[in-house]
C-alpha atoms as a PDB file:
ATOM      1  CA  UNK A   1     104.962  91.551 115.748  1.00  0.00           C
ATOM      2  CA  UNK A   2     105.363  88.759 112.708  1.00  0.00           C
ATOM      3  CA  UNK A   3     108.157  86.837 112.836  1.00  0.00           C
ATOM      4  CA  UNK A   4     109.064  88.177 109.800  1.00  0.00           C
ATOM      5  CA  UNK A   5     109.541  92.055 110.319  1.00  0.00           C
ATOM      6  CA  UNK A   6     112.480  93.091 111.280  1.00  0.00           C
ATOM      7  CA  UNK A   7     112.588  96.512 113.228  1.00  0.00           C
ATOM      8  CA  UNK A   8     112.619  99.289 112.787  1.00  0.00           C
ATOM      9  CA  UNK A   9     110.244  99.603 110.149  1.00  0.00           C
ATOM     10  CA  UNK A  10     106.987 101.730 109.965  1.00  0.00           C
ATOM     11  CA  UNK A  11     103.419 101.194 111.214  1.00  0.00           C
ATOM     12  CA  UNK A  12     100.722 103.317 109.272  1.00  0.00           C
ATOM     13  CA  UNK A  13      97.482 102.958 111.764  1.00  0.00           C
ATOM     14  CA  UNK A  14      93.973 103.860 110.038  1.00  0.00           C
ATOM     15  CA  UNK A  15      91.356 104.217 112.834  1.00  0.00           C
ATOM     16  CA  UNK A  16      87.808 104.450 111.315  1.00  0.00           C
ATOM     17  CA  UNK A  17      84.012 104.601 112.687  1.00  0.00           C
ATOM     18  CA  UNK A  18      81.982 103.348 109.832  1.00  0.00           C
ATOM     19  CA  UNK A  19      78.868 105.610 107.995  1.00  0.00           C
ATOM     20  CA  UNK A  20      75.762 103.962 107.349  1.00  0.00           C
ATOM     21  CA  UNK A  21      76.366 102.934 103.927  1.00  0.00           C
ATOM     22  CA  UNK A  22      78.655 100.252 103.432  1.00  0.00           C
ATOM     23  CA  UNK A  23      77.507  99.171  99.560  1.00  0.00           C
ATOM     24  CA  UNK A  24      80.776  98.386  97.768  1.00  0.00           C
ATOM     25  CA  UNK A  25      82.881  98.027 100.868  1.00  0.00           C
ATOM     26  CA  UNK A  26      84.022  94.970 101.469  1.00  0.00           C
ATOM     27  CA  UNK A  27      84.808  94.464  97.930  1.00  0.00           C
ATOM     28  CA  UNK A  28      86.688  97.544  98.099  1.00  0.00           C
ATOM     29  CA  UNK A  29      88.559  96.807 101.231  1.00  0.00           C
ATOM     30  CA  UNK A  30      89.490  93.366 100.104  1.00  0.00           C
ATOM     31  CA  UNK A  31      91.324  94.920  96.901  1.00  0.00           C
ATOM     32  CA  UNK A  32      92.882  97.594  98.767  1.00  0.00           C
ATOM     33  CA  UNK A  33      94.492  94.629 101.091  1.00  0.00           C
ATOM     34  CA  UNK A  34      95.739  92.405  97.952  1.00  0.00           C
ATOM     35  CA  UNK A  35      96.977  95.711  96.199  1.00  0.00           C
ATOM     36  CA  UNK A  36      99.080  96.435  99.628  1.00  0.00           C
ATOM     37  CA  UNK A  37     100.474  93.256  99.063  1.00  0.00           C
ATOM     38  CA  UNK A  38     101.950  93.694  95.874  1.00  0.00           C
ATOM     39  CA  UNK A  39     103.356  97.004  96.808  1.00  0.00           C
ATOM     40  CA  UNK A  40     107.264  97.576  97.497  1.00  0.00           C
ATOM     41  CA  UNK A  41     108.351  97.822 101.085  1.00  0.00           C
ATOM     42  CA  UNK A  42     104.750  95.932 102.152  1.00  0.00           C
ATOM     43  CA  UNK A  43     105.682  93.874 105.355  1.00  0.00           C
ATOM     44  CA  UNK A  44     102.046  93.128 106.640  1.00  0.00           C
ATOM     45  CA  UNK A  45      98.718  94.552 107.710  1.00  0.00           C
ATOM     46  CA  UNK A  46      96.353  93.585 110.167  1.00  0.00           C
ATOM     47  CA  UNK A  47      92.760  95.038 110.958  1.00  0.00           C
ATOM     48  CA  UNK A  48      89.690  94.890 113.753  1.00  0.00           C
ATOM     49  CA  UNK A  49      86.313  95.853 113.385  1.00  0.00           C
ATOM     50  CA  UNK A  50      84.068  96.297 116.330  1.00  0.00           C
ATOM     51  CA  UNK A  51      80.266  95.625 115.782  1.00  0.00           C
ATOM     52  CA  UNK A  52      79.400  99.352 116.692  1.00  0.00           C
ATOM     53  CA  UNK A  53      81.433  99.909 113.706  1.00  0.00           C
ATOM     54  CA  UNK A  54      84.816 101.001 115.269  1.00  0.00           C
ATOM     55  CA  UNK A  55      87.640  99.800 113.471  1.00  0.00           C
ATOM     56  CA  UNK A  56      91.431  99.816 113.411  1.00  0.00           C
ATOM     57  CA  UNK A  57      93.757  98.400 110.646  1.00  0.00           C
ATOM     58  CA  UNK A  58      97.594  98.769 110.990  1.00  0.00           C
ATOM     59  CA  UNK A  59      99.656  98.399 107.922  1.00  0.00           C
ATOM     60  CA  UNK A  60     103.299  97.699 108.660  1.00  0.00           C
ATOM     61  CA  UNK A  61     106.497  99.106 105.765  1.00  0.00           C
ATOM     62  CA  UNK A  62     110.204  99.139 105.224  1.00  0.00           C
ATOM     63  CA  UNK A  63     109.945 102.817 105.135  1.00  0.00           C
ATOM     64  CA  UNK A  64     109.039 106.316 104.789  1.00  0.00           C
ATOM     65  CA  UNK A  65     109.009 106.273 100.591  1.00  0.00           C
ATOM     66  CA  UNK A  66     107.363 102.506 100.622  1.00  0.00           C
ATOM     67  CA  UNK A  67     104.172 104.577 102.400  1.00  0.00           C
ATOM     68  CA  UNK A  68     104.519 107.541 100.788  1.00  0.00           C
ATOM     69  CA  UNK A  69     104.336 105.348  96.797  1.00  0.00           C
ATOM     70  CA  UNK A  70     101.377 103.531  98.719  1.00  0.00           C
ATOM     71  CA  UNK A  71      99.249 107.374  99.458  1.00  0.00           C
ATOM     72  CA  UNK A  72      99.763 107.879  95.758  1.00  0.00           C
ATOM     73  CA  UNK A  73      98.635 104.936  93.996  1.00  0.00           C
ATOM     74  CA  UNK A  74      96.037 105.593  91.990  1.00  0.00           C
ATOM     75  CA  UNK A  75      93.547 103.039  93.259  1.00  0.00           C
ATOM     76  CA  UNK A  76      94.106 103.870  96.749  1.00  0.00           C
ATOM     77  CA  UNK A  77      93.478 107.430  96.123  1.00  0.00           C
ATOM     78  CA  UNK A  78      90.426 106.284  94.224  1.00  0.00           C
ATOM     79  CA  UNK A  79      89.451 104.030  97.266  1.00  0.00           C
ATOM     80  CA  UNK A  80      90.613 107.296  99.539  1.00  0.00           C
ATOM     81  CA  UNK A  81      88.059 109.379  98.195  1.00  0.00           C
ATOM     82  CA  UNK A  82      85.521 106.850  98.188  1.00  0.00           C
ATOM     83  CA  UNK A  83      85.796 106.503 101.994  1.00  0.00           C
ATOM     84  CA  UNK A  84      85.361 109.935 102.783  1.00  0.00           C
ATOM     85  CA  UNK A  85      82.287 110.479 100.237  1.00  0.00           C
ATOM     86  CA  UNK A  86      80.609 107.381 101.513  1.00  0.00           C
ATOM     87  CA  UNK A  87      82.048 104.876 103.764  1.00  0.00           C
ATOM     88  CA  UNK A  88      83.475 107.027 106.766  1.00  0.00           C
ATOM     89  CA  UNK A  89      81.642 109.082 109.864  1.00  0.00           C
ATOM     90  CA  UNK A  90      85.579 109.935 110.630  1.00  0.00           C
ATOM     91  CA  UNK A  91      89.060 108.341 110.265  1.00  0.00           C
ATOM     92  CA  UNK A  92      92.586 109.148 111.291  1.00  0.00           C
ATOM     93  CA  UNK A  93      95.566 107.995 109.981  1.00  0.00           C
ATOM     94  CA  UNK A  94      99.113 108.059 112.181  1.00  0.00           C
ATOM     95  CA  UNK A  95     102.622 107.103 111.031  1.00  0.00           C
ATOM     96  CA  UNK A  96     104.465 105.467 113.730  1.00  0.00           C
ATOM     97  CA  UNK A  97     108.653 104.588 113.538  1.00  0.00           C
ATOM     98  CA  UNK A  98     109.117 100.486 115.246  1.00  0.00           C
ATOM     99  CA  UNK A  99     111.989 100.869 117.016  1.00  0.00           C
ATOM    100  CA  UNK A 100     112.266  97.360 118.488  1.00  0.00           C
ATOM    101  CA  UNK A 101     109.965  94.986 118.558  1.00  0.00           C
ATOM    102  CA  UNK A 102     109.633  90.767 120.144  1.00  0.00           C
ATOM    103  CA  UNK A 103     107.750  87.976 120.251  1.00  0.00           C
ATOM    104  CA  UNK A 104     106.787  85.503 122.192  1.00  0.00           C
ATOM    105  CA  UNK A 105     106.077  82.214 120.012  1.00  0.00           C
ATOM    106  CA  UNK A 106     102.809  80.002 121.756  1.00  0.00           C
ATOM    107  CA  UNK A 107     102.784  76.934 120.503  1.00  0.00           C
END
């Protein structure tokens, strides 16, 4: 977990398996990510992408109503419907509660 989060907070996990077409994606994905940012009650995200196509991008918040004003912006829901006419086989999204969390700095 970042430094920077303090539990608990909330962990919004989007696992995806790619369709074919991926024209407009990564621009898509990229604005989705700097819109997150600006949001209120946006702690972090991170995301994976097998080459198969697999993917899994967590997206961490202060709470309940930060993710809830994040489902209804309207360029997410834009983006939402996007991905399921076009750039998803399947996806599933879970809302998880961080109860504790620690880290272990490497240096």
């Amino acid at each position: 977990m970042d430094k920077t989060r303090k539990a608990p907070c909330y962990a919004v996990i989007f696992t995806s398996t790619q369709a074919d077409f991926q024209e407009g994606y990564t621009e898509m994905s990229a604005r989705m990510e700097e819109l997150a940012r600006q949001q209120a009650g946006f702690l972090g995200i991170v995301s994976f992408r097998s080459q198969g196509g697999k993917g899994i991008t967590i997206s961490y918040w202060k709470d309940l109503s930060s993710i809830q004003a994040w489902k209804q912006n309207p360029e997410h829901q834009t983006a939402q419907q996007l991905g399921k006419q076009k750039w998803y086989k399947d996806f599933t999204i879970e809302v998880a509660r961080i109860e504790s969390a620690s880290h272990f700095p490497h240096d």
